[in-house]
Protein backbone atom coordinates (compact mmCIF):
# COMPACT_ATOMS: atom_id res chain seq x y z
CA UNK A 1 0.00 0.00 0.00
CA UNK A 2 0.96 3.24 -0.56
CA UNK A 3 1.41 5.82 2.41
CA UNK A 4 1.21 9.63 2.35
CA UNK A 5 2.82 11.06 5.93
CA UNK A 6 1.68 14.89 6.74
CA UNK A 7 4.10 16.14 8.87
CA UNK A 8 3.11 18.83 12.37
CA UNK A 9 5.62 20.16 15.04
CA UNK A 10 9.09 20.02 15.70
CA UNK A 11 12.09 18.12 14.74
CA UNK A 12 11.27 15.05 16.72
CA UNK A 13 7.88 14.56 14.92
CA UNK A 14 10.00 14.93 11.19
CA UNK A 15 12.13 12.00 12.61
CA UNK A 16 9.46 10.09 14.01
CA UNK A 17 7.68 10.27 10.01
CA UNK A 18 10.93 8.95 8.84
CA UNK A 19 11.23 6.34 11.60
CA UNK A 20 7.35 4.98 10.65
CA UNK A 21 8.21 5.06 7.04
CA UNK A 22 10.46 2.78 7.96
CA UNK A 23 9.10 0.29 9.96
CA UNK A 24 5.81 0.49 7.32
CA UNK A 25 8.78 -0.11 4.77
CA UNK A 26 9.83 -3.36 6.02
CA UNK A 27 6.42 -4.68 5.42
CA UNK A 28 6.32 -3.62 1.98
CA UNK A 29 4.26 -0.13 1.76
CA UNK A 30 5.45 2.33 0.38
CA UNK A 31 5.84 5.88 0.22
CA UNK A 32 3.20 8.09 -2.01
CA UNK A 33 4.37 10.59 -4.16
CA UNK A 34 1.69 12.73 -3.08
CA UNK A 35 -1.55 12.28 -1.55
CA UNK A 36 -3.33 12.03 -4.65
CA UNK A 37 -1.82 8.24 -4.78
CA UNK A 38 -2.30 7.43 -0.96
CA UNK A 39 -3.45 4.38 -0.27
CA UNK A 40 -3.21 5.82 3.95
CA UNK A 41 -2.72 9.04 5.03
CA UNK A 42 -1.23 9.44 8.33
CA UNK A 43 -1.53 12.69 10.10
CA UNK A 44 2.17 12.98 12.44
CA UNK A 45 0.56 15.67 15.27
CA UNK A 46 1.44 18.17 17.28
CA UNK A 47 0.24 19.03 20.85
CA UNK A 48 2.47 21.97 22.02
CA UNK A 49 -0.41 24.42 21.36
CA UNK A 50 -4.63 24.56 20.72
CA UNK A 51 -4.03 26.15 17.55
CA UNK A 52 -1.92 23.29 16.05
CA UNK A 53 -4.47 20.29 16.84
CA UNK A 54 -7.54 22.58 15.11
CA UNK A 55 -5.18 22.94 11.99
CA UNK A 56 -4.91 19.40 12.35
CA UNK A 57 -8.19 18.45 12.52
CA UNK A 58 -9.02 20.60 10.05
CA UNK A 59 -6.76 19.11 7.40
CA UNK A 60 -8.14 15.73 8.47
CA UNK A 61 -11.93 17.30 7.71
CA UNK A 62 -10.81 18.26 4.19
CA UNK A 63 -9.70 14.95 3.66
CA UNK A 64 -13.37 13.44 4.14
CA UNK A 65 -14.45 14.16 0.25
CA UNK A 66 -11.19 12.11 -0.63
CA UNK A 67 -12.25 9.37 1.67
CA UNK A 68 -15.91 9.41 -0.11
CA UNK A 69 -14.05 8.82 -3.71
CA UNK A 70 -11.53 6.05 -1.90
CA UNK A 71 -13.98 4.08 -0.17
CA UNK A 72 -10.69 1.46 0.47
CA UNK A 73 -8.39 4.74 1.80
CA UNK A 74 -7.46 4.83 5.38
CA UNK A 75 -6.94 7.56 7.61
CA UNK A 76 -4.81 7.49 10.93
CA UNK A 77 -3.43 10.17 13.52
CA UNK A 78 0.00 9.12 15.18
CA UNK A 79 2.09 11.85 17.19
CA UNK A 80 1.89 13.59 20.53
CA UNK A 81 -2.39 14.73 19.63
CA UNK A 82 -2.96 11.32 19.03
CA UNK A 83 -1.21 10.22 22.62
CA UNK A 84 -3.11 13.13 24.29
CA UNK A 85 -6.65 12.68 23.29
CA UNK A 86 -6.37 8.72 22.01
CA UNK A 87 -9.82 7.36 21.02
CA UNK A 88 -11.75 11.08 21.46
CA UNK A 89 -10.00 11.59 18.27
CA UNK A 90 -12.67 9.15 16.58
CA UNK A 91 -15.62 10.70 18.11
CA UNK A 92 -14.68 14.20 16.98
CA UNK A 93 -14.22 12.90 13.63
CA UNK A 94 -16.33 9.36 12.78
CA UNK A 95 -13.69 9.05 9.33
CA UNK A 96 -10.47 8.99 11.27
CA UNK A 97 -9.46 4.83 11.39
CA UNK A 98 -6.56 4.23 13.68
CA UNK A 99 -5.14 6.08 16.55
CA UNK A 100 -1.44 5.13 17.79
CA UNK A 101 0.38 6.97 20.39
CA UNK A 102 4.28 7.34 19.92
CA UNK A 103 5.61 4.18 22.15
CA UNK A 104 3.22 2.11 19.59
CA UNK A 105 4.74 2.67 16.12
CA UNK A 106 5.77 -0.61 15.63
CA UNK A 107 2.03 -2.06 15.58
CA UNK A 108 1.24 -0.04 12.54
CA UNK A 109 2.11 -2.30 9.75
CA UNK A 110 0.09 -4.84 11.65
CA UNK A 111 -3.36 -1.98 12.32
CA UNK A 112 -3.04 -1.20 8.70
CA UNK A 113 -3.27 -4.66 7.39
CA UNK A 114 -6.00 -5.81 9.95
CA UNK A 115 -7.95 -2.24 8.44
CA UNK A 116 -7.54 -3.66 5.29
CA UNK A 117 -9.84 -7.28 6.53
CA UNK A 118 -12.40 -4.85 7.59
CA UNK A 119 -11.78 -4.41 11.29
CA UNK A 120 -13.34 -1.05 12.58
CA UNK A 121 -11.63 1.44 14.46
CA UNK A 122 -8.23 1.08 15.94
CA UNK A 123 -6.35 2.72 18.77
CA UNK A 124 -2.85 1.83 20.33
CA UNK A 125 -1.49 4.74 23.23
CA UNK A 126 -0.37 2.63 25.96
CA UNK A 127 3.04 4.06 27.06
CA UNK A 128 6.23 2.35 27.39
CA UNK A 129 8.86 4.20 29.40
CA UNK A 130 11.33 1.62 27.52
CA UNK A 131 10.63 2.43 23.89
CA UNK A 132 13.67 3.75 22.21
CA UNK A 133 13.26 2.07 18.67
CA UNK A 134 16.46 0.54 18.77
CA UNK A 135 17.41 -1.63 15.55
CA UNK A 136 15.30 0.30 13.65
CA UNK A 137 17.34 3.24 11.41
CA UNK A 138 14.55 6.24 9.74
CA UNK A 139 14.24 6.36 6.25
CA UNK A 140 16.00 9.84 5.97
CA UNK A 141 13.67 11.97 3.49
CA UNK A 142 15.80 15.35 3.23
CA UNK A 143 19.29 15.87 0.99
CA UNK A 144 21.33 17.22 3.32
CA UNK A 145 20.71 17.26 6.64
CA UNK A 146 19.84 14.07 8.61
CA UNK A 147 18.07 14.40 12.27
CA UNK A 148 19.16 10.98 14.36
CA UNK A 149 17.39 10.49 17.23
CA UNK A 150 19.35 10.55 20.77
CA UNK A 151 16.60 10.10 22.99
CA UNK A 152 12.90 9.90 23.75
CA UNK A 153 10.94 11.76 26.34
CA UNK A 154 11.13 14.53 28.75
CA UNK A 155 11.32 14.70 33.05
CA UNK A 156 11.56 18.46 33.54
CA UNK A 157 7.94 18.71 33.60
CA UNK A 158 7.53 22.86 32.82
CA UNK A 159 4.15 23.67 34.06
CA UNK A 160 2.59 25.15 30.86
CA UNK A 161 4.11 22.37 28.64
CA UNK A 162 2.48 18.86 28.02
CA UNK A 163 5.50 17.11 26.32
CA UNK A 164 6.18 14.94 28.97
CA UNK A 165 2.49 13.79 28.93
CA UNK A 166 2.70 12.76 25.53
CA UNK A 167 6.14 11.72 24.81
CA UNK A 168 6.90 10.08 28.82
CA UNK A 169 9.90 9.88 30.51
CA UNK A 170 13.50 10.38 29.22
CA UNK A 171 15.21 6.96 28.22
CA UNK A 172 18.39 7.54 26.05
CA UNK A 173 19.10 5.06 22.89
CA UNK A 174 22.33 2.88 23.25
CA UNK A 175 25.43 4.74 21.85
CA UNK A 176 26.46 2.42 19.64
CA UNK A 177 22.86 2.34 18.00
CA UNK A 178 23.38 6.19 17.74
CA UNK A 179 26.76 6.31 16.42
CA UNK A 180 26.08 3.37 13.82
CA UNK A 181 22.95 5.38 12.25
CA UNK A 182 25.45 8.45 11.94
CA UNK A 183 27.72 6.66 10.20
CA UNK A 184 25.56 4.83 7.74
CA UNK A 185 23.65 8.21 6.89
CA UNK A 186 27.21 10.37 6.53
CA UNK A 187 28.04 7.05 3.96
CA UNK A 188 24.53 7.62 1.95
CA UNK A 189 25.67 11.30 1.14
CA UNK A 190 24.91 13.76 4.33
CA UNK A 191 26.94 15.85 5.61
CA UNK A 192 25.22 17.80 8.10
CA UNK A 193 23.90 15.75 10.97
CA UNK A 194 21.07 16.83 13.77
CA UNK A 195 21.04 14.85 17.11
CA UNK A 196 17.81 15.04 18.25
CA UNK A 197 16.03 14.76 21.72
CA UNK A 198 13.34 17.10 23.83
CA UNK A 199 16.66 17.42 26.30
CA UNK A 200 19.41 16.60 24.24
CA UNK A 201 22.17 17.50 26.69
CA UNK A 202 20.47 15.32 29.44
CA UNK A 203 21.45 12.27 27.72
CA UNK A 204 23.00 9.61 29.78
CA UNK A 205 23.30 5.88 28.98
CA UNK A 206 25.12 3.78 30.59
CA UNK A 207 29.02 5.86 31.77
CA UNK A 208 28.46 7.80 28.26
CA UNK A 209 26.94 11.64 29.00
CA UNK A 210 26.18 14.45 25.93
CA UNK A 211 29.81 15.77 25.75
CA UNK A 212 31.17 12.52 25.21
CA UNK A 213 28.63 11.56 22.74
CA UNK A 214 29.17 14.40 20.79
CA UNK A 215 32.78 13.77 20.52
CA UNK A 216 32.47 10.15 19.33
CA UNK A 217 30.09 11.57 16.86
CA UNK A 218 32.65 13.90 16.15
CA UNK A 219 35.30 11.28 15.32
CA UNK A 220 32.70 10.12 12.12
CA UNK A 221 35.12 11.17 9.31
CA UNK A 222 32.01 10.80 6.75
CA UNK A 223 30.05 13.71 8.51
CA UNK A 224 31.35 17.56 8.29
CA UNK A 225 28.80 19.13 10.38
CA UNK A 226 27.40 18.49 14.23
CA UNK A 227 24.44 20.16 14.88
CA UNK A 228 21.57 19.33 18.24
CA UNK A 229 18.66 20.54 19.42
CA UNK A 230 16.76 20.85 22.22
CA UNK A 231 18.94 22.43 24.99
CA UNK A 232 17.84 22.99 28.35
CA UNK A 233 19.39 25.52 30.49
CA UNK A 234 20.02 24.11 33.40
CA UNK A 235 21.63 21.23 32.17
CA UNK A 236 23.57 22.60 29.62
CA UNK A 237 27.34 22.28 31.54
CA UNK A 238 30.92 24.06 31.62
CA UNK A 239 31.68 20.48 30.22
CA UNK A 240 29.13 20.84 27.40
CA UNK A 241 30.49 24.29 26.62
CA UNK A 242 34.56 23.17 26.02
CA UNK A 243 33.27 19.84 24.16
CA UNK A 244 31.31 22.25 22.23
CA UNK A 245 34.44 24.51 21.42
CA UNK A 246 36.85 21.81 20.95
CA UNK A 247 35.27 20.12 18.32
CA UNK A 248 35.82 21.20 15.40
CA UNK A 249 32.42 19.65 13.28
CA UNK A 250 29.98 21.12 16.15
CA UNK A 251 28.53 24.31 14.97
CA UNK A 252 28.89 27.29 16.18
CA UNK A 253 24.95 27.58 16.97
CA UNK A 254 22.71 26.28 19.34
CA UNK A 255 18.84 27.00 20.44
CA UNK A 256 18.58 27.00 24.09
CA UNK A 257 14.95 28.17 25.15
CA UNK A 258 15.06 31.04 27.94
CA UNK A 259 11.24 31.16 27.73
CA UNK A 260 11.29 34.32 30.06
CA UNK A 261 13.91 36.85 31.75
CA UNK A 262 11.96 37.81 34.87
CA UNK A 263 13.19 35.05 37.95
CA UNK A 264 9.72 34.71 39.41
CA UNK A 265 7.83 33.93 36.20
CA UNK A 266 10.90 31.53 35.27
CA UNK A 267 10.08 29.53 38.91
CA UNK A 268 6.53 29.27 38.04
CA UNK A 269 7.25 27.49 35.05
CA UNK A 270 9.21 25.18 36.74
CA UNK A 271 12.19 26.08 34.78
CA UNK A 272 15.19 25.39 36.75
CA UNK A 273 17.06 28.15 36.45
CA UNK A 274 17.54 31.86 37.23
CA UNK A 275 18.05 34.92 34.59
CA UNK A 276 21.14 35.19 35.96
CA UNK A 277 22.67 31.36 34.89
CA UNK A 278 21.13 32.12 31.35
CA UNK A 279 23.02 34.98 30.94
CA UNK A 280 26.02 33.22 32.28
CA UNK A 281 25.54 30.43 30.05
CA UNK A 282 25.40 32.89 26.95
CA UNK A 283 28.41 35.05 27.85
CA UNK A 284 30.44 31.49 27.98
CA UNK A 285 29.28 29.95 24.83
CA UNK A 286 30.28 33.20 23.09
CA UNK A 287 33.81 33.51 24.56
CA UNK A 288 34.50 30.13 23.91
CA UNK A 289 33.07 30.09 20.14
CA UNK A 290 33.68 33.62 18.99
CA UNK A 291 30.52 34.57 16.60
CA UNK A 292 28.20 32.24 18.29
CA UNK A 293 24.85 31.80 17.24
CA UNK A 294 22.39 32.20 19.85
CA UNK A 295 18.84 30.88 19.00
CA UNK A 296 15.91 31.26 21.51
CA UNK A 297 12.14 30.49 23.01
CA UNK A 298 10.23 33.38 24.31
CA UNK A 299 6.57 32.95 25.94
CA UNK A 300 4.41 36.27 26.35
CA UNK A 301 1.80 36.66 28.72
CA UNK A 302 2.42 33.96 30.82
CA UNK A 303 -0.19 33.34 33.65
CA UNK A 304 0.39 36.28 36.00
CA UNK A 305 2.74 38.38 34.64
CA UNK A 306 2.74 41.75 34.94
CA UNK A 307 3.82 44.80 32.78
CA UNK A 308 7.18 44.78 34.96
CA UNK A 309 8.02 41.07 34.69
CA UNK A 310 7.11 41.52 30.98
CA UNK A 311 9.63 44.19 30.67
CA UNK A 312 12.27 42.07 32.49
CA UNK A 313 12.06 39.64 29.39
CA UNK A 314 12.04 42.59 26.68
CA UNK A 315 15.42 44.27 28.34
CA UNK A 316 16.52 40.03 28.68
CA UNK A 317 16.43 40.07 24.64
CA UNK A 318 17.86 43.34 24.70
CA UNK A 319 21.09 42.59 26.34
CA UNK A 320 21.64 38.76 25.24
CA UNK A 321 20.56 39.76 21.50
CA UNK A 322 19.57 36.87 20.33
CA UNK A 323 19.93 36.05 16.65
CA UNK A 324 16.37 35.06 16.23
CA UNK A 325 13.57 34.20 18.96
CA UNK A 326 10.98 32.21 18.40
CA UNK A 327 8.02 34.29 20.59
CA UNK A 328 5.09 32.90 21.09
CA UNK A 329 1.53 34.23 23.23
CA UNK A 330 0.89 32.15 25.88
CA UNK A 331 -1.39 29.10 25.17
CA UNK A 332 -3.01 27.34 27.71
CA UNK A 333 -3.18 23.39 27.45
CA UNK A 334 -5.17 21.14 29.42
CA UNK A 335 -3.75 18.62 31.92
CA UNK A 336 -0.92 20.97 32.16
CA UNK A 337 -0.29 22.93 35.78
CA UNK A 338 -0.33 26.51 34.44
CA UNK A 339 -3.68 25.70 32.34
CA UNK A 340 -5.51 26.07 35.94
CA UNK A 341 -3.54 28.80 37.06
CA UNK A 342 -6.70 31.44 38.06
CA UNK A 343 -4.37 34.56 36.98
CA UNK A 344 -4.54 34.01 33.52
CA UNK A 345 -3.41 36.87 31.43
CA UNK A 346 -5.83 38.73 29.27
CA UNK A 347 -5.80 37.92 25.72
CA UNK A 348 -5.37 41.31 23.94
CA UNK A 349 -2.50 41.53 26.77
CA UNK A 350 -0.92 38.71 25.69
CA UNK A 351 -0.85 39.37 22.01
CA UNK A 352 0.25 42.94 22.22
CA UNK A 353 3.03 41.79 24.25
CA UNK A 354 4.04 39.12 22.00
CA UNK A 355 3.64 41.83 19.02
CA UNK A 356 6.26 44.20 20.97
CA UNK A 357 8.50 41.13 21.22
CA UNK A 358 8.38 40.55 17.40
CA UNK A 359 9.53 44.06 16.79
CA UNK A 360 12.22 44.05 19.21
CA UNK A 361 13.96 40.68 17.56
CA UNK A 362 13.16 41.97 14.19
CA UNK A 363 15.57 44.84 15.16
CA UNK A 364 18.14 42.99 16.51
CA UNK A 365 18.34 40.38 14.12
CA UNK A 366 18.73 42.79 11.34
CA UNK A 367 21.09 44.75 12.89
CA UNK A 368 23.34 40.97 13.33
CA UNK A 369 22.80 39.93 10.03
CA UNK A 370 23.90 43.10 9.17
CA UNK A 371 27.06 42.46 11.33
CA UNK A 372 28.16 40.52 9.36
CA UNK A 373 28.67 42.34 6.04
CA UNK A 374 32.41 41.29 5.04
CA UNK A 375 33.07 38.35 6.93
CA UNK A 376 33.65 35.04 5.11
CA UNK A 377 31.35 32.00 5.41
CA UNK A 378 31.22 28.46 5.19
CA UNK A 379 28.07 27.43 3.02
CA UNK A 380 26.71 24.22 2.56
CA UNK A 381 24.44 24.61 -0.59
CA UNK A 382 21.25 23.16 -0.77
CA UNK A 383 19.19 24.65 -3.72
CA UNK A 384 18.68 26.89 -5.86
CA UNK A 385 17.07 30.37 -4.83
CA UNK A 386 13.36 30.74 -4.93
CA UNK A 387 13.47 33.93 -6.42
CA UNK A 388 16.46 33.81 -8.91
CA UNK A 389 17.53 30.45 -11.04
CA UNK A 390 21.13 32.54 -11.06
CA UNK A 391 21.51 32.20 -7.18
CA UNK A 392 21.69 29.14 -4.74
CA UNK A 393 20.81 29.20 -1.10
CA UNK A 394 22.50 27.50 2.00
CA UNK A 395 23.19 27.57 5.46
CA UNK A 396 26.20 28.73 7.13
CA UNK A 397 27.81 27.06 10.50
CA UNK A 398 25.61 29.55 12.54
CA UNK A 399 22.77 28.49 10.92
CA UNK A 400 22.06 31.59 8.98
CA UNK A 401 20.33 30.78 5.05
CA UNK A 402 22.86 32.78 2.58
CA UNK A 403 21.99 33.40 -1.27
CA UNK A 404 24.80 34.29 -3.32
CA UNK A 405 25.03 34.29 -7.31
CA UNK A 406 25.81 30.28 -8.75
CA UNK A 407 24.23 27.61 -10.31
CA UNK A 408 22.79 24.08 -9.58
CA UNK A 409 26.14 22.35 -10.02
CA UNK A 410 26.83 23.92 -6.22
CA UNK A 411 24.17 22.21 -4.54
CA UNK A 412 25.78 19.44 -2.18
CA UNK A 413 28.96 21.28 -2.06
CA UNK A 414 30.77 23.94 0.43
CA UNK A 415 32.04 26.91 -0.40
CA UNK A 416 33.20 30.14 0.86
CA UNK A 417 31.00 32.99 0.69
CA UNK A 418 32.06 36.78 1.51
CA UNK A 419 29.26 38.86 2.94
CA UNK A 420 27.62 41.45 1.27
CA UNK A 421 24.49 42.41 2.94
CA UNK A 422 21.57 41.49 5.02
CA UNK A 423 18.03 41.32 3.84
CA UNK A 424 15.15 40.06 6.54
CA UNK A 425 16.29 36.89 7.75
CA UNK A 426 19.12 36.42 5.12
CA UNK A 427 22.58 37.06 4.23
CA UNK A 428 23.51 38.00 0.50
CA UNK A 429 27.03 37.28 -0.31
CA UNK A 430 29.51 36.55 -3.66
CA UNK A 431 31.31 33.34 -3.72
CA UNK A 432 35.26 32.84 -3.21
CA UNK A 433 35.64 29.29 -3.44
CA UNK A 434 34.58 25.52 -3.21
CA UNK A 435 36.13 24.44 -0.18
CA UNK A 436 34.76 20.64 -0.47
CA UNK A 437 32.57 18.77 -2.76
């Protein structure tokens, strides 16, 4: 049969697609080209906020004319939604066929083909705190840069977040499971390699922690770029910081979610950590890594937070200047602890906080980008431009996109780039030289 995955969320859920493609691989489906040839459509969801399970089930309610015409076509929701609301899923929407949670993957192959004998409605979320997939290696859908899975889970428990609800506890894979998948995906033609987790630098199997995974992963000679993501504050060590700098294929980049700069609003959400260490942790990344990339989280209008503790945050972003911030209005979710918080913050609050945010990063990221005018850059090339055939597009070690004037016989290759000038949320540059191809 042929299977059409729609993709929701964060890195985790793009590698969890790829992992079910290939564990539905090994029982012969396939992947569709498109949707218009899908035998199943699966639905990979997203929980971290309302808005993303109503596009969700939105997208599955457009699907409902296609099911009409496909009488045979099945329809299934896998990802954290599907762990959350498990067979409610079915009674808000009578067309949806299977529900399986993500500890349950490997029963798919086996739901599918009982759908296809005619059994009704099937749902699979019970967790297991043991899963880690091991054995089983993703089928790796991008060019260029693969995401490997360290780890499943998350114990930090933040109060307004409901990851560890759907994804359960951290268990780390085995490091030789890890460090195998690198090397077979550097050997199929990637060069730039993601390690993936919802705590990366909490890892810990067995006497191996994060630094030293990183630099076995780091001794893979057919890999030229490190890359990981999530990072949590207040586990993210002096350790960490001088593996970091003394590797040379870890980039100079990492996203490590502040979520707020005011001390009292950061103990509410169970954070972990003071202002105070975040700044700390940003002034030592940057002296050891000179032009380090500094990626973050921001949360407006978090349940009782007033104008001043809002204003701690903006002058936060103003000192760190951050390269980019994701900001985000604050989004209550059920069965979390700040959902039933009583001090929730006004909506029009909340969004004209959030917009105040957006203006200060747009500011500041400009004004890095444009920074940078004159320096030279290591690009990896991945296509051609989207507005000019004459230009390709890449990303340098800091993880900023770069256009420059070449043609489609770059793609796949690095090559030095000089600088020319900022525009939005990209660098323009002129190319010096291939460096490696």
């Amino acid at each position: 049969m042929k299977v059409y995955i729609e993709t929701y969320g964060c890195q985790m859920n793009v590698a969890d697609s790829e992992l079910v493609m290939s564990i539905l691989g090994k029982e012969q489906h396939t992947a569709a080209a498109s949707i218009d040839e899908a035998d199943v459509i699966i639905f990979n969801t997203c929980s971290v906020r309302q808005h993303a399970e109503d596009r969700v089930l939105g997208r599955i309610s457009a699907e409902m004319t296609r099911k009409r015409q496909k009488p045979h076509m099945k329809i299934g929701v896998i990802g954290c939604m599907a762990q959350r609301l498990g067979d409610k899923l079915h009674q808000m929407n009578k067309g949806i066929d299977f529900v399986v949670g993500v500890d349950q993957y490997q029963q798919l192959p086996a739901i599918i083909y009982g759908l296809e004998q005619k059994e009704d409605f099937v749902t699979a979320t019970a967790v297991n705190h043991n899963e880690t997939y091991n054995n089983l290696y993703p089928v790796h859908t991008g060019d260029f840069n693969a995401f490997v899975t360290i780890m499943r889970g998350c114990n930090n428990f933040c109060s307004y977040c409901i990851v560890p609800y759907t994804r359960g506890r951290e268990r780390s894979r085995p490091v030789e499971e890890i460090l195998q998948e690198v090397r077979e995906v550097g050997e199929k033609g990637f060069r730039d390699v993601t390690l993936l987790g919802q705590n990366v630098n909490s890892y810990h199997y067995r006497d191996v922690d994060f630094p030293e995974l990183l630099r076995r992963v780091n001794e893979i000679s057919s890999i030229r770029r490190i890359r990981f993501v999530t990072s949590h504050p207040k586990d993210l060590s002096d350790n960490l910081i001088s593996t970091m700098a003394s590797c040379e294929k870890v980039c100079e980049h990492a996203h490590i979610a502040m979520q707020s700069g005011d001390n009292a609003i950061l103990k509410r959400m169970n954070r972990g950590y003071t202002f105070e260490h975040f700044l700390d942790i940003a002034a030592k990344l940057r002296k050891a890594m000179p032009g380090f990339a500094l990626t973050t989280d921001i949360i407006a209008g978090f349940p009782g937070e007033t104008e001043e503790q809002f204003m701690a945050t903006y002058h936060a972003m103003e000192a760190i200047e951050f390269d980019y911030a994701f900001t985000f209005k604050y989004s209550p979710r059920t069965g979390t602890k700040a959902a039933a918080f009583t001090d929730q913050v006004p909506e029009a609050v909340r969004l004209e906080r959030l917009q105040r945010l957006i203006e200060l990063q747009q500011d500041i990221t400009l004004r890095k980008y444009q920074e940078q005018t004159g320096t030279i850059k290591e690009i990896y090339v991945e296509k051609v431009s989207k507005k000019s055939d004459k230009e390709v597009a890449g990303k340098s070690r800091d993880f900023k996109i770069t256009v420059f004037p070449g043609t489609s016989d770059l793609i796949g290759k690095f090559v030095k780039v000089r600088i020319v000038d900022a525009v939005g949320w990209t660098l323009k540059g002129e190319m010096i030289e291939v460096v490696d191809g």
